[in-house]
Protein backbone atom coordinates (compact mmCIF):
# COMPACT_ATOMS: atom_id res chain seq x y z
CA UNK A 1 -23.01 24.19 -6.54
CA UNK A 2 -21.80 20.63 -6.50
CA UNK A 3 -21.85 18.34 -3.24
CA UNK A 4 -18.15 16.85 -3.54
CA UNK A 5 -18.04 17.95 0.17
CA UNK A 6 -20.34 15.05 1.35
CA UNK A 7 -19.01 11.85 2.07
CA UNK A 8 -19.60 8.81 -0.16
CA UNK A 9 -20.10 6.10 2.16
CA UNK A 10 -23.33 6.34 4.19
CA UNK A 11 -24.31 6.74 7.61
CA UNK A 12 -24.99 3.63 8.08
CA UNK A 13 -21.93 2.24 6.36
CA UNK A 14 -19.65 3.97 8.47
CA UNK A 15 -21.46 3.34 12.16
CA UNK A 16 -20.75 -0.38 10.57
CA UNK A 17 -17.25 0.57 10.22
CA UNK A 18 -17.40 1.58 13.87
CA UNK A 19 -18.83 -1.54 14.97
CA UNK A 20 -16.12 -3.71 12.87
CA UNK A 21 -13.31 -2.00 14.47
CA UNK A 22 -14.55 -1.80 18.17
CA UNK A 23 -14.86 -5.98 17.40
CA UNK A 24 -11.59 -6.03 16.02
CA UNK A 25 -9.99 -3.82 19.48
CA UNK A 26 -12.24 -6.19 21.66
CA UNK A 27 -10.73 -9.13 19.78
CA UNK A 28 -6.93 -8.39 20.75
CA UNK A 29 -8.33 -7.50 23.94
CA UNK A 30 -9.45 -10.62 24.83
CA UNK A 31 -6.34 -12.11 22.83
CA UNK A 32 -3.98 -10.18 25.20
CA UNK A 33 -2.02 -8.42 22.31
CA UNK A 34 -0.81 -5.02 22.77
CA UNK A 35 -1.85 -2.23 20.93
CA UNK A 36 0.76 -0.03 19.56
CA UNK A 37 1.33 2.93 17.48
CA UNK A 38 4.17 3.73 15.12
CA UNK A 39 5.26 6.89 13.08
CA UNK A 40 3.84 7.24 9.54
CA UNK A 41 6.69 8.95 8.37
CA UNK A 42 9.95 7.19 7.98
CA UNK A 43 13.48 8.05 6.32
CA UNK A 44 13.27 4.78 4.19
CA UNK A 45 10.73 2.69 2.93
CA UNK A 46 10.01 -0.78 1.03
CA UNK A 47 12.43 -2.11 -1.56
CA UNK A 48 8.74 -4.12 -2.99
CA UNK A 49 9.27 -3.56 -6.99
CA UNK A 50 5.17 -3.57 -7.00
CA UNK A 51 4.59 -1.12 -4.23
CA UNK A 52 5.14 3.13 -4.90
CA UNK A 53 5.53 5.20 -1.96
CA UNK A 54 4.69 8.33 -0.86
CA UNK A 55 7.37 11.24 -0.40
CA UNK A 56 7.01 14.19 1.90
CA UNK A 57 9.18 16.62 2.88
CA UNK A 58 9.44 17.30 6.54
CA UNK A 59 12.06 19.80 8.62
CA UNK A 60 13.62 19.81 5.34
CA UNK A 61 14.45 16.63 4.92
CA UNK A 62 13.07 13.76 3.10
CA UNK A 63 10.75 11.24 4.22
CA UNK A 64 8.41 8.44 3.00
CA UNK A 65 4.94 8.01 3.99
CA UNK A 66 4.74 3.98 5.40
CA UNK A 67 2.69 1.24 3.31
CA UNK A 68 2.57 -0.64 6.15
CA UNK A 69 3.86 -0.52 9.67
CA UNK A 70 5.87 -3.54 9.65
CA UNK A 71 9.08 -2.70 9.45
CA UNK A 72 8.47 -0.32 13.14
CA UNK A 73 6.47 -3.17 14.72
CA UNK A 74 9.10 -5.55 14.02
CA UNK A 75 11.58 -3.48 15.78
CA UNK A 76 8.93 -3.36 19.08
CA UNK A 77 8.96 -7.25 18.59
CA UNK A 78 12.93 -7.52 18.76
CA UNK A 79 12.70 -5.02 21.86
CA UNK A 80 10.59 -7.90 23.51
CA UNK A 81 6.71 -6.26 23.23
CA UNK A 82 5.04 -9.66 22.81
CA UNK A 83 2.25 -10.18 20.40
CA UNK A 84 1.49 -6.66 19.26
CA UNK A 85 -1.48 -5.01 16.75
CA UNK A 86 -2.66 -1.43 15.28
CA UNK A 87 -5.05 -0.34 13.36
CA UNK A 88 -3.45 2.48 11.02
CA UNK A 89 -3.25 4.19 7.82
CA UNK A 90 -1.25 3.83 5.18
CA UNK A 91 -0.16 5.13 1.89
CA UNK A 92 0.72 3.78 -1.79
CA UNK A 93 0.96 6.34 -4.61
CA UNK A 94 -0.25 5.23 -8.05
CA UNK A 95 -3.31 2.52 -7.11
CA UNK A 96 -6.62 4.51 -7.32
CA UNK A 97 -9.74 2.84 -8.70
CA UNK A 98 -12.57 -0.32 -7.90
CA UNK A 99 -10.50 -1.60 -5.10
CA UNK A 100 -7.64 0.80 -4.20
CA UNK A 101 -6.82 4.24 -2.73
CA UNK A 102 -4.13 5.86 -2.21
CA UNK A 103 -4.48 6.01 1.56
CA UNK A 104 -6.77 3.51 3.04
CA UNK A 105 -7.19 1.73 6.50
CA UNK A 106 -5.32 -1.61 7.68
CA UNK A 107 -5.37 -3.88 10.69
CA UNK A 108 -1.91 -5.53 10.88
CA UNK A 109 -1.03 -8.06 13.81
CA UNK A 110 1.77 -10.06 15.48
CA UNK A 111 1.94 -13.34 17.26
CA UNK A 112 5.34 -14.73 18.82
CA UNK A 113 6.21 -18.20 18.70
CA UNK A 114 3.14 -19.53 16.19
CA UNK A 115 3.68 -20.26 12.23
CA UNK A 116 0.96 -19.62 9.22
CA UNK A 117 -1.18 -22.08 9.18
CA UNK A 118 -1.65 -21.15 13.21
CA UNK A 119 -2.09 -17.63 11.75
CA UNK A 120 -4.65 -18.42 8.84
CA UNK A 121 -7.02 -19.36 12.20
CA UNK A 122 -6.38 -16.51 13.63
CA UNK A 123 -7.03 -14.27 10.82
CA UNK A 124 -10.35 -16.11 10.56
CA UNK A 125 -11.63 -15.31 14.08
CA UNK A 126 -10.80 -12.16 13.92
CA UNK A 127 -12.83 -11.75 10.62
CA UNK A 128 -15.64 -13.99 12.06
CA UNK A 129 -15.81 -11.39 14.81
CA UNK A 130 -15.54 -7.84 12.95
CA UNK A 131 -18.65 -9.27 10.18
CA UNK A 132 -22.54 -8.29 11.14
CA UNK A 133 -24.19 -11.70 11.47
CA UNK A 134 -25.91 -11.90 8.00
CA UNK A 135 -22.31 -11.95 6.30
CA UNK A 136 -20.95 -14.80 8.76
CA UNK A 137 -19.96 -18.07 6.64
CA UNK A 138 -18.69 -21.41 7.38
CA UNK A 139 -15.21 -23.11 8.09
CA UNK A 140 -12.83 -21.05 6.02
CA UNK A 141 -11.55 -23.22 3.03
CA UNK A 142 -7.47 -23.54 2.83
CA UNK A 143 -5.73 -24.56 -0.76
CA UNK A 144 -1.64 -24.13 -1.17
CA UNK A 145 -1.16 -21.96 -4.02
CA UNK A 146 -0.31 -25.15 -6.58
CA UNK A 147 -3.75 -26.55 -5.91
CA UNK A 148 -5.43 -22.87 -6.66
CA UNK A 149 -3.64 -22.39 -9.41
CA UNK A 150 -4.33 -26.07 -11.02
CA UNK A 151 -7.92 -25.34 -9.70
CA UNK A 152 -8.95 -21.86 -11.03
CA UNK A 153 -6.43 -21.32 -13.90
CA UNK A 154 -5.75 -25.23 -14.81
CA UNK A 155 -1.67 -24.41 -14.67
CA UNK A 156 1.00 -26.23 -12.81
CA UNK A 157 2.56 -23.00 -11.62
CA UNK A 158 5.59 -25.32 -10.07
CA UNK A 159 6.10 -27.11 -13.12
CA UNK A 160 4.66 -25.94 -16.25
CA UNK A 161 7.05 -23.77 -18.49
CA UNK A 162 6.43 -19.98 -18.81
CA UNK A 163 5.37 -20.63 -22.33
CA UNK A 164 2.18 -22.53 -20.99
CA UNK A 165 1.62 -20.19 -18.15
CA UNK A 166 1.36 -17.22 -21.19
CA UNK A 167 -0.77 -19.57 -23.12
CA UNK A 168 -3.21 -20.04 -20.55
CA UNK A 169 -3.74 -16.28 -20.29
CA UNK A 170 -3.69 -15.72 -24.10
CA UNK A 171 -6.44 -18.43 -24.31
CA UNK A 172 -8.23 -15.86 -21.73
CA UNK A 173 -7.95 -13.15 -23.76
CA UNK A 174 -5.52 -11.88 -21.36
CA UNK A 175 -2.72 -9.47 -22.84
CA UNK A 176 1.04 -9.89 -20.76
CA UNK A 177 3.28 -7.02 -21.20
CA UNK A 178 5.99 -7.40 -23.34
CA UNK A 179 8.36 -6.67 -21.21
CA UNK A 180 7.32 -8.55 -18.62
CA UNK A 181 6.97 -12.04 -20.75
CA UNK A 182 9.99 -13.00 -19.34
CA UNK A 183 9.55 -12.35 -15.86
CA UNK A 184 7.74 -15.82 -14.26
CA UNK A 185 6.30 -14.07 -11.08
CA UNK A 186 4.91 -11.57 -13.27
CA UNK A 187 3.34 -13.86 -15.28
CA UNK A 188 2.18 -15.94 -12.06
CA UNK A 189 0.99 -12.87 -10.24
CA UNK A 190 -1.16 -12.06 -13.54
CA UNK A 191 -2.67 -15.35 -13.38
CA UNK A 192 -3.46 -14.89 -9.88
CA UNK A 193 -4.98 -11.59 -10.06
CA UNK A 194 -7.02 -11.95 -13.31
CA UNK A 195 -8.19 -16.11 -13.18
CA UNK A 196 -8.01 -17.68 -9.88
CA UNK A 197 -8.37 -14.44 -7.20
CA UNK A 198 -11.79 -13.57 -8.40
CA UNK A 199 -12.98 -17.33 -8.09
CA UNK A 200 -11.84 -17.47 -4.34
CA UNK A 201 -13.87 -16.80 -1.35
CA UNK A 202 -17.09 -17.00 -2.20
CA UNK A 203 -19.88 -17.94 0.10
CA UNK A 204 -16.36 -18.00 2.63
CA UNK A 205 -13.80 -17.32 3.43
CA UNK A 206 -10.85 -18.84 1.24
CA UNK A 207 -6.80 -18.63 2.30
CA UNK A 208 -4.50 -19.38 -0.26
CA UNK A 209 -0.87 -20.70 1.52
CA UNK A 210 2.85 -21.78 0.44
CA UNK A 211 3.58 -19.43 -2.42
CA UNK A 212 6.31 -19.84 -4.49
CA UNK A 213 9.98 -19.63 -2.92
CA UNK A 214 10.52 -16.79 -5.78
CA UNK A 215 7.16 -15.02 -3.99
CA UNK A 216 8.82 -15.02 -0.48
CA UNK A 217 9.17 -11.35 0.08
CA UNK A 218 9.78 -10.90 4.15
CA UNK A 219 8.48 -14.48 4.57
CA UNK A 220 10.93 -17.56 5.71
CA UNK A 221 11.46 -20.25 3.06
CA UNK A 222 11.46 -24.02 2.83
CA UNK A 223 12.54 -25.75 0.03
CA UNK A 224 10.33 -24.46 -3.34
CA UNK A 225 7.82 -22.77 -0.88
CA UNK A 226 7.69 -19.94 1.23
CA UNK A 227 5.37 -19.93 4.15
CA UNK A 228 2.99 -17.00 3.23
CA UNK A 229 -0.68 -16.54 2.69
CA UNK A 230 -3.25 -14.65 1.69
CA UNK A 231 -6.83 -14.56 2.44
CA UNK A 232 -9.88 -13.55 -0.35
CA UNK A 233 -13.42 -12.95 0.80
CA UNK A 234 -16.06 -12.43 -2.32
CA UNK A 235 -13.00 -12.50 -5.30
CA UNK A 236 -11.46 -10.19 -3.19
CA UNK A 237 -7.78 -9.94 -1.40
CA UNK A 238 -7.70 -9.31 2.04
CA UNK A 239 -5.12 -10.19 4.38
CA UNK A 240 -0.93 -11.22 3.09
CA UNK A 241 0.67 -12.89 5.72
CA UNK A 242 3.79 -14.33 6.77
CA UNK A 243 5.92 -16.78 8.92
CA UNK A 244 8.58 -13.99 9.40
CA UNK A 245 11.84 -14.08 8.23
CA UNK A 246 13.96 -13.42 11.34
CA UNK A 247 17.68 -13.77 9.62
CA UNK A 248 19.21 -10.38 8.89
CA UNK A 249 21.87 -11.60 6.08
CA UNK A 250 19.15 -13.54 3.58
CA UNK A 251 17.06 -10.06 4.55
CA UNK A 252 19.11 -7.47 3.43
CA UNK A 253 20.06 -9.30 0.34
CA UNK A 254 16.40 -9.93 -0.21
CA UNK A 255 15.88 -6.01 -0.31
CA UNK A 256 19.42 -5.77 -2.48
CA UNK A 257 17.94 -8.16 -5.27
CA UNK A 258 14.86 -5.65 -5.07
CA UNK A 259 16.76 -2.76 -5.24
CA UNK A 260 18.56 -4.16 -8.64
CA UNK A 261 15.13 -5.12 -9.92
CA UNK A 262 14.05 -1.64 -9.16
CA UNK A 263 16.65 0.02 -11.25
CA UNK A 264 16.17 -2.69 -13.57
CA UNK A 265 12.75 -1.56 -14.15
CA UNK A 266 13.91 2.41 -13.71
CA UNK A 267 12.04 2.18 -10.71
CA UNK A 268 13.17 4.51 -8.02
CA UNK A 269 15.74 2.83 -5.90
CA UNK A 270 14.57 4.07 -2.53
CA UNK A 271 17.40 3.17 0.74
CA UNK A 272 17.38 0.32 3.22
CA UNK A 273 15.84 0.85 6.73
CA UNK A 274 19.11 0.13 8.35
CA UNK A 275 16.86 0.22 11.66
CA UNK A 276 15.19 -2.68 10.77
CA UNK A 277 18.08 -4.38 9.66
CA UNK A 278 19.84 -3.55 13.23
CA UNK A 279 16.54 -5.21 14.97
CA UNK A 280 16.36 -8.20 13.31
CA UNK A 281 20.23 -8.14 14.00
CA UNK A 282 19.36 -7.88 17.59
CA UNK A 283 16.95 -10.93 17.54
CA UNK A 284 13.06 -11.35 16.22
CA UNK A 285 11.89 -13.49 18.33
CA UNK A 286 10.01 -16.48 16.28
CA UNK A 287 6.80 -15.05 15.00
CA UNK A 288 4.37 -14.54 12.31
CA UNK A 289 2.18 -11.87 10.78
CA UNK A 290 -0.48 -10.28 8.78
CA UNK A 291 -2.07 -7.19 7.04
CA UNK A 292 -5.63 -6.85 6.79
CA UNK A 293 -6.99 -4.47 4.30
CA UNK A 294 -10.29 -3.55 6.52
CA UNK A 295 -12.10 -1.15 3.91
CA UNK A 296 -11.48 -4.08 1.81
CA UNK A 297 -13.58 -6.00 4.39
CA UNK A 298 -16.08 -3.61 5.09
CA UNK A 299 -16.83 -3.79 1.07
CA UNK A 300 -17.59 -7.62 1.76
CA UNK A 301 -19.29 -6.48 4.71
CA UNK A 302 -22.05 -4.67 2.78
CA UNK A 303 -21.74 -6.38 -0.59
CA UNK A 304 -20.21 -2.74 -2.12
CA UNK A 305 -18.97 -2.53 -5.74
CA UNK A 306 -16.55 0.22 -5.06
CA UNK A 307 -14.09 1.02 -2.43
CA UNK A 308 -15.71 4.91 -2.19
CA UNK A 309 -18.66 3.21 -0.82
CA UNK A 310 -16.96 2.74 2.12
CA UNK A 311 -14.56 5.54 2.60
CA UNK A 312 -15.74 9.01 4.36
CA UNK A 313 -13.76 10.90 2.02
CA UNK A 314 -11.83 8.70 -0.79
CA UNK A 315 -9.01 10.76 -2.95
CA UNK A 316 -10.90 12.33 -5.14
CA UNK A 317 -12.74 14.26 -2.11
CA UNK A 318 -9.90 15.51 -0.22
């Protein structure tokens, strides 16, 4: 008889992933930010050309399982909540392996009338708090995304032509799609994910800020940049974070240009939370947040090689 019905983290892991998230509630706590809750379930979901979601049919109608809970919170933001976190699950169909599952845990917070860089420090207390004491580290390092890039992957990725970008990663033995040669994020976000995100955040904590303009997604722009960051711990990514976009126009034609990319790619083109878009219509008060991938974190936590090392019950156990 085979034991798939155990769980493949250990005891011990998960009473640490106890302790890491009764730090993290004692953190907002003492923070003052609210605690909230939103519905999993939603009748739209991102227009994100890299992100697959999750369909279910409820009452006999359709429905998406979330990928994050943004879109709700913001609408408890523009009903005046104040800063506001959860800690919740969420879903993305068709990333399964080292570092992914299809359902896994995040931490995702709000604070009103702060920008990124205010943000990146409190991302880093928060972590600070939630890791045992032999994993604590020193002053978290900051680079914009230029100086990572020029750093890790030796590529101007505001100035160097698309040509030189490809070179760098056939000189890595890195193979591009074909199809996606021509597509300058996609060659950027391959750079990022294969050269310089495994060289960040080791022995700390590393944030990476001001991606490219072209990289904004629900982030506010200025000039070539938009003011968005992410956070790596041990090579790996942890926390994406923005200083939120609070005009609904340049927001719903952000999620029209990903809708056309989506059919583009013969991606499904999924609808437009028109709830959202009423919100932010409403008001978002000035405000920035983050996602925190906190299995992701718990892997740092221990020094594990594979997220089912910290996961009761990953997919393939369910």
């Amino acid at each position: 008889m085979t034991a798939d019905w155990k769980p493949t983290a250990s005891i011990a892991t998960l009473e640490l992933r106890a302790r890491m998230l009764r730090a993290a509630r004692e953190y907002f706590t003492a923070t003052r930010a609210l605690e909230v809750e939103t519905p999993a379930l939603s009748c739209a979901t991102v227009s994100d050309v890299h992100l697959a979601s999750v369909t279910a049919r409820v009452m006999n109608q359709s429905r998406y399982l979330h990928t994050s809970p943004e879109y709700c919170m913001k609408r408890l933001l523009a009903a005046g909540c104040g800063d506001i976190w959860q800690i919740t699950k969420v879903y993305r169909d068709g990333e399964c392996g080292r570092w992914h599952n299809p359902e896994f845990t995040l931490i995702e917070w709000y604070r009103i009338g702060i920008d990124h860089h205010a943000l990146m420090s409190d991302v880093e207390r928060l972590i600070t708090a939630m890791l045992p004491p032999d994993r604590q580290f020193d002053r978290a390092e900051r680079l914009s995304y230029r100086e990572a890039m020029q750093l890790h992957a030796g590529v101007d990725a505001f100035e160097d032509p698309t040509a030189v970008l490809l070179a760098r990663l056939e000189s890595a033995g890195i193979e591009m799609p074909e199809d996606l040669r021509s597509d300058r994020d996609a060659v950027l976000d391959l750079i990022m994910g294969t050269l310089v995100g495994p060289a960040l955040g080791h022995e700390r904590l590393t944030f990476v800020y001001d991606y490219p303009a072209s990289q904004a997604a629900l982030a506010r722009v200025r000039g070539h940049v938009a003011s968005r960051f992410e956070a790596y711990l041990n090579g790996l990514e942890l926390a994406n974070g923005f200083h939120e976009l609070t005009d609904p126009l340049e927001q719903r034609a952000r999620f029209e240009r990903d809708l056309a990319e989506r059919a583009r790619r013969g991606l499904p083109v999924h609808p437009i939370d028109e709830r959202f878009l009423a919100a932010l219509e409403h008001g978002l008060p000035e405000c920035s947040g983050v996602a925190l991938g906190f299995d992701r974190l718990v892997m740092c936590a221990i020094g594990a090689r594979h997220i089912e090392e910290v996961l009761a019950f990953p997919f393939d156990r369910v």
